[in-house]
PDB file of N, CA and C in Angstrom:
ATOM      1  N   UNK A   1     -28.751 -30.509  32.000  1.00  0.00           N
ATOM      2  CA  UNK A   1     -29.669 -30.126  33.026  1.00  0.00           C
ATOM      3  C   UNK A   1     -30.199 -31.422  33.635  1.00  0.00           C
ATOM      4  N   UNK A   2     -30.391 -31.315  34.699  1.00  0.00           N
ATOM      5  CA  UNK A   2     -31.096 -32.472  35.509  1.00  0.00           C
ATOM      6  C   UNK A   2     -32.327 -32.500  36.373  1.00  0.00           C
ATOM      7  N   UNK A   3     -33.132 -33.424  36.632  1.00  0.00           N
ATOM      8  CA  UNK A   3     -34.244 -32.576  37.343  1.00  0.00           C
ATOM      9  C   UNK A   3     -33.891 -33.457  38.789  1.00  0.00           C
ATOM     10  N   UNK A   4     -35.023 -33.020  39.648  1.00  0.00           N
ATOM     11  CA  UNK A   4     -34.590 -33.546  41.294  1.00  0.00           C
ATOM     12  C   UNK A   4     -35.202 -34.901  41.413  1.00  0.00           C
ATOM     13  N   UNK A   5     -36.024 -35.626  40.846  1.00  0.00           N
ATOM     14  CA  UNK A   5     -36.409 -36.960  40.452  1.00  0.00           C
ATOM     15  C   UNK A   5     -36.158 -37.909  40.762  1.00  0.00           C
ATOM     16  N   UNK A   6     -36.218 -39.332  41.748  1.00  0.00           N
ATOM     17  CA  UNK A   6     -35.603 -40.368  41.608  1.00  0.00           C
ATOM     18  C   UNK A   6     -35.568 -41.231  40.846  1.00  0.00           C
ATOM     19  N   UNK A   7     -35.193 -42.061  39.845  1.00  0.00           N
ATOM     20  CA  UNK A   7     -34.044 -41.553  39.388  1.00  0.00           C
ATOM     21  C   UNK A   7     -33.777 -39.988  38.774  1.00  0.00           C
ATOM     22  N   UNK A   8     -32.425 -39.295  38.755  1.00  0.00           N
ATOM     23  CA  UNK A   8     -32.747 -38.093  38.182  1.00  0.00           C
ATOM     24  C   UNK A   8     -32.566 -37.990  36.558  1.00  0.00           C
ATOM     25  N   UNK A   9     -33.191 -37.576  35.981  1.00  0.00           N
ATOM     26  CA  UNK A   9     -33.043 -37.702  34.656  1.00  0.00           C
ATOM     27  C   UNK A   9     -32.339 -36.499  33.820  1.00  0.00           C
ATOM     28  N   UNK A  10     -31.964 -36.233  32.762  1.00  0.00           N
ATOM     29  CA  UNK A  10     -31.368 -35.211  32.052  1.00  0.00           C
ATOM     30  C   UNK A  10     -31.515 -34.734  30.869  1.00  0.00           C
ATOM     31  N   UNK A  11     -31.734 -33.461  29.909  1.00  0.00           N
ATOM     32  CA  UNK A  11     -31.573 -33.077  29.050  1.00  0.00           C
ATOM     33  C   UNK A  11     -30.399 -32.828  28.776  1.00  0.00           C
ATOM     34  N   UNK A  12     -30.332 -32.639  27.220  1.00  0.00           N
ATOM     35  CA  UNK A  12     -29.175 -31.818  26.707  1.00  0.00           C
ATOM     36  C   UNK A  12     -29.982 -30.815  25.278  1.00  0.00           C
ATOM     37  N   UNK A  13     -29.373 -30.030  25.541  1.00  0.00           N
ATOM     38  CA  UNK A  13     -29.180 -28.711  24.667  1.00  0.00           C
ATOM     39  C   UNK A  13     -28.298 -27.957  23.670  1.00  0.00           C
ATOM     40  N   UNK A  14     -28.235 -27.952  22.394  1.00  0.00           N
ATOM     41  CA  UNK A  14     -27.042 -26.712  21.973  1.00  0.00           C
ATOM     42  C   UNK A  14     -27.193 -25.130  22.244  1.00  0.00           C
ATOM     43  N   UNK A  15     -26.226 -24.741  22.868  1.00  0.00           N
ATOM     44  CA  UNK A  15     -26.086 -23.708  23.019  1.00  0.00           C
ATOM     45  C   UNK A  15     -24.896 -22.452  21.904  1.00  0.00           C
ATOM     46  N   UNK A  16     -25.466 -21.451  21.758  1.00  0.00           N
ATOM     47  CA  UNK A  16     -24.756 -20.852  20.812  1.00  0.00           C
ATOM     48  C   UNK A  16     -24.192 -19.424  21.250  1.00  0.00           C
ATOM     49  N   UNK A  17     -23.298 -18.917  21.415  1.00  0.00           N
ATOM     50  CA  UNK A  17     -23.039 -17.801  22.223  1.00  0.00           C
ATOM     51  C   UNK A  17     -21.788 -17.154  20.936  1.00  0.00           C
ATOM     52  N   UNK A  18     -22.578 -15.967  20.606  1.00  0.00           N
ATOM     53  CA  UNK A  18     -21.615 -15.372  19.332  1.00  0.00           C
ATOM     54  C   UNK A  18     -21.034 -14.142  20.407  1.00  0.00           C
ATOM     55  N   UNK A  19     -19.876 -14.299  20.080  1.00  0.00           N
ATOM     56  CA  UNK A  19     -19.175 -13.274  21.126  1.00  0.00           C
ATOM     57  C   UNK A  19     -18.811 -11.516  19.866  1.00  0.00           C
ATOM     58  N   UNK A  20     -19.321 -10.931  19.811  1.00  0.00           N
ATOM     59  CA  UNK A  20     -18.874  -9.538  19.257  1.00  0.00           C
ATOM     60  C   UNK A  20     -17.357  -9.148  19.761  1.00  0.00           C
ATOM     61  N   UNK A  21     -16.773  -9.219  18.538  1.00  0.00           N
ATOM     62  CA  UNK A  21     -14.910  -8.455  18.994  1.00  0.00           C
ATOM     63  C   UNK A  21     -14.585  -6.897  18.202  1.00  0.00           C
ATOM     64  N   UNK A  22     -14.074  -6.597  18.603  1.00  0.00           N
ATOM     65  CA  UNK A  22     -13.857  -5.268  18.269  1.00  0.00           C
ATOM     66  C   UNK A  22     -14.912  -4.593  17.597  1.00  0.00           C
ATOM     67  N   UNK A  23     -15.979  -4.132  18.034  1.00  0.00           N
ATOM     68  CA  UNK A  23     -16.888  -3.524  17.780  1.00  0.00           C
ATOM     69  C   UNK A  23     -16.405  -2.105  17.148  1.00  0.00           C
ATOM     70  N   UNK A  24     -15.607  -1.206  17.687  1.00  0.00           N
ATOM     71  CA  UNK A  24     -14.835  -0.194  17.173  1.00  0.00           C
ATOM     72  C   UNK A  24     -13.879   0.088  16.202  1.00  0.00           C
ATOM     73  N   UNK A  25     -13.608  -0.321  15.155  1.00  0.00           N
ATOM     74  CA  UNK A  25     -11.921  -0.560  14.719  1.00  0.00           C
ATOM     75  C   UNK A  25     -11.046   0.706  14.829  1.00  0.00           C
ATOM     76  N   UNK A  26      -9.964   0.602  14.676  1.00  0.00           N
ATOM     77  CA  UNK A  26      -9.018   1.480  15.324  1.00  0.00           C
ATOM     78  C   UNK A  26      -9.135   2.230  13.744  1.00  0.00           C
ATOM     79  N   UNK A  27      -8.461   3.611  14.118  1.00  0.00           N
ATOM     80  CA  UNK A  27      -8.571   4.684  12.857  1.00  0.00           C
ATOM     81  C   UNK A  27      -7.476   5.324  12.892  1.00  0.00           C
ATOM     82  N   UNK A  28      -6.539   5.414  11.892  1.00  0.00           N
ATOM     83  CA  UNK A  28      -5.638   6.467  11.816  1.00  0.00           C
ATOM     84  C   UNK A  28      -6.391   7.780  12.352  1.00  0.00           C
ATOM     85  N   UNK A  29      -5.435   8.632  12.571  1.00  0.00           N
ATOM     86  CA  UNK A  29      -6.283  10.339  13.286  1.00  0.00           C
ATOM     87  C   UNK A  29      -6.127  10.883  11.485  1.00  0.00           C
ATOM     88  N   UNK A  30      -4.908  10.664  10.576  1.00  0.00           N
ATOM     89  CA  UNK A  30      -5.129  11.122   9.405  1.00  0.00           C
ATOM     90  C   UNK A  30      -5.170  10.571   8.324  1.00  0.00           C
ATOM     91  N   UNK A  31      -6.036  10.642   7.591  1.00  0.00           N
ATOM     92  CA  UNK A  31      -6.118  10.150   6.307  1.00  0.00           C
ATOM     93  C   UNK A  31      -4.992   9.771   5.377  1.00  0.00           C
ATOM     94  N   UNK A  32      -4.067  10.642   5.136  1.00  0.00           N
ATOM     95  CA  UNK A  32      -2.852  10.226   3.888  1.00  0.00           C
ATOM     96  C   UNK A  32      -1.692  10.827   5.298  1.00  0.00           C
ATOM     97  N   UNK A  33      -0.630  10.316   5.472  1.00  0.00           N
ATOM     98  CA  UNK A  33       0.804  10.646   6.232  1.00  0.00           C
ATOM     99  C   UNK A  33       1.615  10.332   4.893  1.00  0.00           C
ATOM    100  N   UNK A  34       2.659  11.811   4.646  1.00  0.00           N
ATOM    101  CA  UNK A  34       3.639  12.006   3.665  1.00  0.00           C
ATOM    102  C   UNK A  34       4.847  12.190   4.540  1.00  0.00           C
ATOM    103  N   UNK A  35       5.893  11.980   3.783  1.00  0.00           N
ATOM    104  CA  UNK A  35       7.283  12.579   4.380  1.00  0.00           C
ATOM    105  C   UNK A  35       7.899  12.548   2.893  1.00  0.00           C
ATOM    106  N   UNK A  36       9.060  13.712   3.224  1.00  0.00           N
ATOM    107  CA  UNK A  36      10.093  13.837   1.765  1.00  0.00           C
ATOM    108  C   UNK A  36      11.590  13.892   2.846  1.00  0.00           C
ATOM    109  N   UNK A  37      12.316  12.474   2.910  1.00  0.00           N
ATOM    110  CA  UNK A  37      13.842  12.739   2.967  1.00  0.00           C
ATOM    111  C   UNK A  37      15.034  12.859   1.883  1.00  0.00           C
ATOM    112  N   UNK A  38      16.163  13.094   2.654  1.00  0.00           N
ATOM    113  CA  UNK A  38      17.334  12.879   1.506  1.00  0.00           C
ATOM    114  C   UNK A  38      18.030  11.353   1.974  1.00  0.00           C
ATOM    115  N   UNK A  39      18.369  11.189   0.571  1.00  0.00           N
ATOM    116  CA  UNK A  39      18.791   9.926   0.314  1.00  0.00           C
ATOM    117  C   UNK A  39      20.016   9.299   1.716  1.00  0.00           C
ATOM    118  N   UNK A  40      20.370  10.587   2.389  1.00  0.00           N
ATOM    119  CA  UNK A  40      21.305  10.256   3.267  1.00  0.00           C
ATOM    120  C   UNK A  40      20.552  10.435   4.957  1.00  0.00           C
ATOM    121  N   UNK A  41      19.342  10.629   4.818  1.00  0.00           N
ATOM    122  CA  UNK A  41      18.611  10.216   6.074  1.00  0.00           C
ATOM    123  C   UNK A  41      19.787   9.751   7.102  1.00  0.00           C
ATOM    124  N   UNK A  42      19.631  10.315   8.235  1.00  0.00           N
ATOM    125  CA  UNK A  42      19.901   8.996   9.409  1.00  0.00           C
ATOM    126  C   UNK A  42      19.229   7.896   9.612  1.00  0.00           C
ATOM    127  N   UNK A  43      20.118   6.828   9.902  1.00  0.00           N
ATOM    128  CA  UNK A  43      19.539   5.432   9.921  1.00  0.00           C
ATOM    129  C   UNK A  43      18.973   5.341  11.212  1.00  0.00           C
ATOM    130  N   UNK A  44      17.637   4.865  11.758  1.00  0.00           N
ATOM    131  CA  UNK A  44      17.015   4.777  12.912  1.00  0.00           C
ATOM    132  C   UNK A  44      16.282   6.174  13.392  1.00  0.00           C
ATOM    133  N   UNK A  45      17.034   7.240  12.883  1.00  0.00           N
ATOM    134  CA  UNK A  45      16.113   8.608  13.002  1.00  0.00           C
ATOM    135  C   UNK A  45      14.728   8.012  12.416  1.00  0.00           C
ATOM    136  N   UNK A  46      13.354   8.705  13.092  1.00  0.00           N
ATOM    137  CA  UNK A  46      11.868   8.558  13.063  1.00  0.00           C
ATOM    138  C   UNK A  46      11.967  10.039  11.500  1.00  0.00           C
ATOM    139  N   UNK A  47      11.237   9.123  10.413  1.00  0.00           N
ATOM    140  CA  UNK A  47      10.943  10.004   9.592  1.00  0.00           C
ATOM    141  C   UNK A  47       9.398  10.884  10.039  1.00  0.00           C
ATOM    142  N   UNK A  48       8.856   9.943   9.714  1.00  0.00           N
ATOM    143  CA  UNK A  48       7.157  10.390  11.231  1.00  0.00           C
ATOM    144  C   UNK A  48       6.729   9.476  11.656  1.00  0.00           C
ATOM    145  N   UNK A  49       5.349  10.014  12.090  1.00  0.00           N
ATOM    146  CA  UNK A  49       4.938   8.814  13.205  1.00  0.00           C
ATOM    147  C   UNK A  49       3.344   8.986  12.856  1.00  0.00           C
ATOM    148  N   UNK A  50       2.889   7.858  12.741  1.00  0.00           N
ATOM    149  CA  UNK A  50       1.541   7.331  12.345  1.00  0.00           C
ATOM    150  C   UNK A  50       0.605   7.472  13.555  1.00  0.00           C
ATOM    151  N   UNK A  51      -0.874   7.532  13.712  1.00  0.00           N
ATOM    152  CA  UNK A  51      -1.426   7.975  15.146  1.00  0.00           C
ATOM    153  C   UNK A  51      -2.749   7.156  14.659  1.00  0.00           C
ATOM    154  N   UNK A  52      -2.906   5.853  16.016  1.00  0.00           N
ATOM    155  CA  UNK A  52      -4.682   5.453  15.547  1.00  0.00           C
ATOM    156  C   UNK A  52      -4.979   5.773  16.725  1.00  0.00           C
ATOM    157  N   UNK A  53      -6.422   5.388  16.706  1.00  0.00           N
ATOM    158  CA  UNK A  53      -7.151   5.686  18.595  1.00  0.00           C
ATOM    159  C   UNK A  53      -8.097   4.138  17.811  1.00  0.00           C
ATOM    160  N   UNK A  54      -8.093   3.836  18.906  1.00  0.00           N
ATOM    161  CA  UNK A  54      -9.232   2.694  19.134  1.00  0.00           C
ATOM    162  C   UNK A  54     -10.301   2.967  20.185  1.00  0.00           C
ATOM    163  N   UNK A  55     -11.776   3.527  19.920  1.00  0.00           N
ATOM    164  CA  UNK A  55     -12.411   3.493  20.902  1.00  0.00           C
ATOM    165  C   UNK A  55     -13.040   2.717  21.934  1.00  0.00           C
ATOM    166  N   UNK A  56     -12.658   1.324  21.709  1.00  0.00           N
ATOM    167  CA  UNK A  56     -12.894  -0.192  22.831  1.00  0.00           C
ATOM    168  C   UNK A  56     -11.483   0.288  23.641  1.00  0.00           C
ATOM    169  N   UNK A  57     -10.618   1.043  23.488  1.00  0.00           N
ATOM    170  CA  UNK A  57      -9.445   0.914  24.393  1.00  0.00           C
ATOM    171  C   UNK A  57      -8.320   0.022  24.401  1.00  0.00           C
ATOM    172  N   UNK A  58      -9.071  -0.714  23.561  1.00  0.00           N
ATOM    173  CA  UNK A  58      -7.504  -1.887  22.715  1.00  0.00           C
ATOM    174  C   UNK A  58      -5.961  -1.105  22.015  1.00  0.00           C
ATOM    175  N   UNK A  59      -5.488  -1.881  22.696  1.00  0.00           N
ATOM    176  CA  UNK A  59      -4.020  -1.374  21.985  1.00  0.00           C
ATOM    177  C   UNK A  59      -3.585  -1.629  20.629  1.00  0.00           C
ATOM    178  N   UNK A  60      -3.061  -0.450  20.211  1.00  0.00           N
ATOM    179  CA  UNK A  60      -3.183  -0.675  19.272  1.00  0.00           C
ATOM    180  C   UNK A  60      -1.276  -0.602  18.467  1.00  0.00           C
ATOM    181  N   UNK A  61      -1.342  -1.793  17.575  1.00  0.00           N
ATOM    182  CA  UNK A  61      -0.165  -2.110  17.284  1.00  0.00           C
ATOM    183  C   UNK A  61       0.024  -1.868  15.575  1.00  0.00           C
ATOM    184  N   UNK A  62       1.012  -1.569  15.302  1.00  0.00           N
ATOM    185  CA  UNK A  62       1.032  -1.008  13.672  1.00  0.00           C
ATOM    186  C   UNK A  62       2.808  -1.672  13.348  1.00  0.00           C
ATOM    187  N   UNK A  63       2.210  -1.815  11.705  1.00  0.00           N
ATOM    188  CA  UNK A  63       3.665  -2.636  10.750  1.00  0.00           C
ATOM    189  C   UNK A  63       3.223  -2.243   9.358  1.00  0.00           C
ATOM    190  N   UNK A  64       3.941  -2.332   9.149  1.00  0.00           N
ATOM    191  CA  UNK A  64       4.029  -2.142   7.375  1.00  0.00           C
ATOM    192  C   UNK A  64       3.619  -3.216   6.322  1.00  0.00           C
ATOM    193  N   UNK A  65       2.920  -2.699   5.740  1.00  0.00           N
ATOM    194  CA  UNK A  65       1.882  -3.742   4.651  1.00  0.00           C
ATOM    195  C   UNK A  65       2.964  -2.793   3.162  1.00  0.00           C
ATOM    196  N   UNK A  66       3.687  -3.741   2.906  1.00  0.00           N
ATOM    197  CA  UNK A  66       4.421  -3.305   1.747  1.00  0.00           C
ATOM    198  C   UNK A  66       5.385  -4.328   0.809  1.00  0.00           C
ATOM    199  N   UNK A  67       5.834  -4.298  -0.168  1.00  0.00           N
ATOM    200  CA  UNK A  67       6.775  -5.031  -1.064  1.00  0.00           C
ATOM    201  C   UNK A  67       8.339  -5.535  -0.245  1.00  0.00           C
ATOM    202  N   UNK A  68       8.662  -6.453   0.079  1.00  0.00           N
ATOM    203  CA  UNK A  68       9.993  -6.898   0.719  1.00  0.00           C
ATOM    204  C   UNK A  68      11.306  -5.975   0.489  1.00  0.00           C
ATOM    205  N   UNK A  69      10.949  -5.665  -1.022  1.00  0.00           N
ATOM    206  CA  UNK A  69      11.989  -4.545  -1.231  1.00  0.00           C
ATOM    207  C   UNK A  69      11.797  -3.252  -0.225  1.00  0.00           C
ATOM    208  N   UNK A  70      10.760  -2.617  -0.053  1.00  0.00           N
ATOM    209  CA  UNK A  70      10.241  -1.321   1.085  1.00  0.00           C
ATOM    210  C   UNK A  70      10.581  -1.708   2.656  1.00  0.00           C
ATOM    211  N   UNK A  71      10.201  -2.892   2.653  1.00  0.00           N
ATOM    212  CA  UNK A  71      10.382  -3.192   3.889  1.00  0.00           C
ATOM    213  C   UNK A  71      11.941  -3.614   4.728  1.00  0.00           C
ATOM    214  N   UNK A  72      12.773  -3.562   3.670  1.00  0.00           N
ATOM    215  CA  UNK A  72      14.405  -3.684   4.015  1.00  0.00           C
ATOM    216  C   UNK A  72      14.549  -2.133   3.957  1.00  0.00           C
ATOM    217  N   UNK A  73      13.918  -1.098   3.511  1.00  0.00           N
ATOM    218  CA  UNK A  73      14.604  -0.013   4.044  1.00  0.00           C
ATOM    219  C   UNK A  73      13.912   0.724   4.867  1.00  0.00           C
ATOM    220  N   UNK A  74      13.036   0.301   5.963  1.00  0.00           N
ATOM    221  CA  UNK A  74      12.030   1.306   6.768  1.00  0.00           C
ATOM    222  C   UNK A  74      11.714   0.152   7.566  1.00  0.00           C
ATOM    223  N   UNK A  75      11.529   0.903   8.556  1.00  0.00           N
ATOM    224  CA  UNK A  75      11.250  -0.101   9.995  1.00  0.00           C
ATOM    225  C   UNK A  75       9.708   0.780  10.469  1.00  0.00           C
ATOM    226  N   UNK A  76       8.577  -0.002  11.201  1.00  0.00           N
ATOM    227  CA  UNK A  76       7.392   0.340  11.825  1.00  0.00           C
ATOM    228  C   UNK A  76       8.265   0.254  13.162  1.00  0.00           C
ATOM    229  N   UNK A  77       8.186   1.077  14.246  1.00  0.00           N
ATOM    230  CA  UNK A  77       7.700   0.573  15.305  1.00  0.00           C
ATOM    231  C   UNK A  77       6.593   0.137  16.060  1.00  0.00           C
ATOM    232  N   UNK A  78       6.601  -1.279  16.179  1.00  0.00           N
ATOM    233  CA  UNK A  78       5.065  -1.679  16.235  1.00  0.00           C
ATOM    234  C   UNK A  78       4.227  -1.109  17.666  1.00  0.00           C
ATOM    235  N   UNK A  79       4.935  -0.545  18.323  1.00  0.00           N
ATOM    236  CA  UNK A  79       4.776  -0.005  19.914  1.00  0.00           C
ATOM    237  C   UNK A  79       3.565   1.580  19.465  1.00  0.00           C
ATOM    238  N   UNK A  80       4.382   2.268  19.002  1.00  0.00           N
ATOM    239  CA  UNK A  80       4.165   3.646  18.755  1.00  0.00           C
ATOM    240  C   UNK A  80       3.957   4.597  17.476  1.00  0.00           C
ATOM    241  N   UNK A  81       3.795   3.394  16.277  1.00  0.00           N
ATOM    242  CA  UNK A  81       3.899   3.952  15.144  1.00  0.00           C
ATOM    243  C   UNK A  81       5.210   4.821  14.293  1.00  0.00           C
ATOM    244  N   UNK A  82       6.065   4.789  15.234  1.00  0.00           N
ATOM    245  CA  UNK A  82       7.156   5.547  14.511  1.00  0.00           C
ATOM    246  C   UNK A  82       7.917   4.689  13.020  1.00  0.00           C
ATOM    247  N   UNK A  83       7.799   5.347  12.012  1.00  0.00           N
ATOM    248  CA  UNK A  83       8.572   5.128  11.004  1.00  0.00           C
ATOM    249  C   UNK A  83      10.425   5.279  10.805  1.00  0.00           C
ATOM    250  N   UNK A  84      11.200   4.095  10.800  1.00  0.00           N
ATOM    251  CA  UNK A  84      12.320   4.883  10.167  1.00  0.00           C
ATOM    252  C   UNK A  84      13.206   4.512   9.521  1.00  0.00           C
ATOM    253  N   UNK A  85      14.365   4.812   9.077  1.00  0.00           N
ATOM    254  CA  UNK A  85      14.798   4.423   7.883  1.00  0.00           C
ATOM    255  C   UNK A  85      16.145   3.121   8.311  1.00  0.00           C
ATOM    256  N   UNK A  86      15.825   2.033   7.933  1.00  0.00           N
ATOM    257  CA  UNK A  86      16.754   0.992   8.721  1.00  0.00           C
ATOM    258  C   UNK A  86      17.970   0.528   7.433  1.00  0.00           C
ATOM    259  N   UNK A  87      17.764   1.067   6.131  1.00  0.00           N
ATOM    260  CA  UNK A  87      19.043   0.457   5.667  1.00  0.00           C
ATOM    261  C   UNK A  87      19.047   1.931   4.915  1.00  0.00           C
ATOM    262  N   UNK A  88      20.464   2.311   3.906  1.00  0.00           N
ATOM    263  CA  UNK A  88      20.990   3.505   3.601  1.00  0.00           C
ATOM    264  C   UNK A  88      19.891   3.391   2.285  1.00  0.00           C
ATOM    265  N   UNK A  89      19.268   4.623   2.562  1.00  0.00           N
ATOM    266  CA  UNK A  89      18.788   4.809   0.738  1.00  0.00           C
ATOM    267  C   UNK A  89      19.338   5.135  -0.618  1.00  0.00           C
ATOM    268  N   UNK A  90      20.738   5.287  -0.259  1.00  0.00           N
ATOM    269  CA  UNK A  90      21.675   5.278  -1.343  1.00  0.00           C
ATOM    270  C   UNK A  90      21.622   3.847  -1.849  1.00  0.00           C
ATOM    271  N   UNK A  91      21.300   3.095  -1.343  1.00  0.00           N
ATOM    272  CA  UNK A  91      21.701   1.718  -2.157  1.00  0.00           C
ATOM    273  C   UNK A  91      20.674   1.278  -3.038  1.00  0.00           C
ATOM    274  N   UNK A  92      19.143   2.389  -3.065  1.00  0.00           N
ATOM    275  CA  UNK A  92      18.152   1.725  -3.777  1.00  0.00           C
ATOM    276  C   UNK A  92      17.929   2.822  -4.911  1.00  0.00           C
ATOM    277  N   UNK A  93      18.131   2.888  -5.977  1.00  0.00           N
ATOM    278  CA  UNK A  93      17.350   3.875  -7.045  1.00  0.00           C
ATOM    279  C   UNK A  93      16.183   4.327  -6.652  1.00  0.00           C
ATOM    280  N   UNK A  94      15.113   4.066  -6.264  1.00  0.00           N
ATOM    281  CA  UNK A  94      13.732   4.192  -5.685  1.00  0.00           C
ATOM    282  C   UNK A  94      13.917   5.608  -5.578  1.00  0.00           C
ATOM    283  N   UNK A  95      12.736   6.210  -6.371  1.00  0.00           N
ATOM    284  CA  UNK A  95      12.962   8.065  -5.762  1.00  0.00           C
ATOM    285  C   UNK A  95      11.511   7.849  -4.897  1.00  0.00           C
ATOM    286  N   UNK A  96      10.374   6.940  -4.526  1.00  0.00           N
ATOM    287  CA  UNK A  96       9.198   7.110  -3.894  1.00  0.00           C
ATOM    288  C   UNK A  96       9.521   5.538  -3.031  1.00  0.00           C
ATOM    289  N   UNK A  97       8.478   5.315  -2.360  1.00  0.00           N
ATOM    290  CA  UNK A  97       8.376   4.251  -1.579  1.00  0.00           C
ATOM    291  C   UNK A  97       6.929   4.394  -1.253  1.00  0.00           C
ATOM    292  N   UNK A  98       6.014   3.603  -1.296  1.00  0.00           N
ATOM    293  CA  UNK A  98       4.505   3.688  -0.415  1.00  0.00           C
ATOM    294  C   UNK A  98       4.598   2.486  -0.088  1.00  0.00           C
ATOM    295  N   UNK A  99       4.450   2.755   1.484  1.00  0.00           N
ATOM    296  CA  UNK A  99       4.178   1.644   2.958  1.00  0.00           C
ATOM    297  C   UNK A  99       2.887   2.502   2.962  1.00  0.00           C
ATOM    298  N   UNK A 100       1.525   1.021   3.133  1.00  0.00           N
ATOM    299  CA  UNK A 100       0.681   1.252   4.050  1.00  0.00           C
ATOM    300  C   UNK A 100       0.747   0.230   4.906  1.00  0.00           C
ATOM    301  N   UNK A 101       0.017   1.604   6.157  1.00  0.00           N
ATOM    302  CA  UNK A 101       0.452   1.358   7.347  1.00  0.00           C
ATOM    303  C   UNK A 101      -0.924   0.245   7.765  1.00  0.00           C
ATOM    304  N   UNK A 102      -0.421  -0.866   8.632  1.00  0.00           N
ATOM    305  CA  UNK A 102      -1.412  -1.826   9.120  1.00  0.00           C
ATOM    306  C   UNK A 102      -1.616  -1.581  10.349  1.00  0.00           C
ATOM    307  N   UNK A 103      -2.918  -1.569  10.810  1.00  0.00           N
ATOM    308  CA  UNK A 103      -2.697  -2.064  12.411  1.00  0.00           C
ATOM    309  C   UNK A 103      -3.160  -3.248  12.633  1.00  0.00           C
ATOM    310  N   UNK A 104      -2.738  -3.523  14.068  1.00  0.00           N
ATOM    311  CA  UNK A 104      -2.928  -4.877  14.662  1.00  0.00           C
ATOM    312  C   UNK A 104      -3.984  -4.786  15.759  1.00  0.00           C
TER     313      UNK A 104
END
């Protein structure tokens, strides 16, 4: 700041400005999402599809929070939530799998 003065002279100040972000967080619409396939699923077929709403209007982006092993056989689409099956489940013994779902 300066004042109108000849000479003009000046302060200085810290200023602190806390900015609030996502005040809303985004919410699945349901609590637990199940599916039961067979081991011979189609590959890229959507087993289901996950649903958040964000009430700030932020987009909202979703992936899989899971073990490396889960995650070679199931794909997020991070666009739309769709789940699906990206490698053959014949190749894993696994009779369960739990992906939770992340958003972004």
């Amino acid at each position: 700041m300066y004042d109108s003065a000849n000479p003009s002279e000046k302060a200085e100040t810290k200023l602190y400005i806390t900015v609030k972000r996502n005040v809303n967080e985004p919410k699945f619409t349901k609590e637990k999402y199940e599916a039961t396939v067979a081991e011979n699923f189609p590959l890229g077929e959507p087993v289901l599809t996950v649903k958040a709403e964000d009430h700030d209007g932020d987009e909202v982006r979703y992936r899989i929070m899971a073990a490396e092993s889960v995650k070679r056989f199931f794909f997020m689409n991070p666009l739309n939530g769709q789940l699906s099956v990206a490698k053959p489940l014949t190749e894993s013994s696994a009779k369960q799998y739990v992906v939770s779902d992340c958003l972004m």
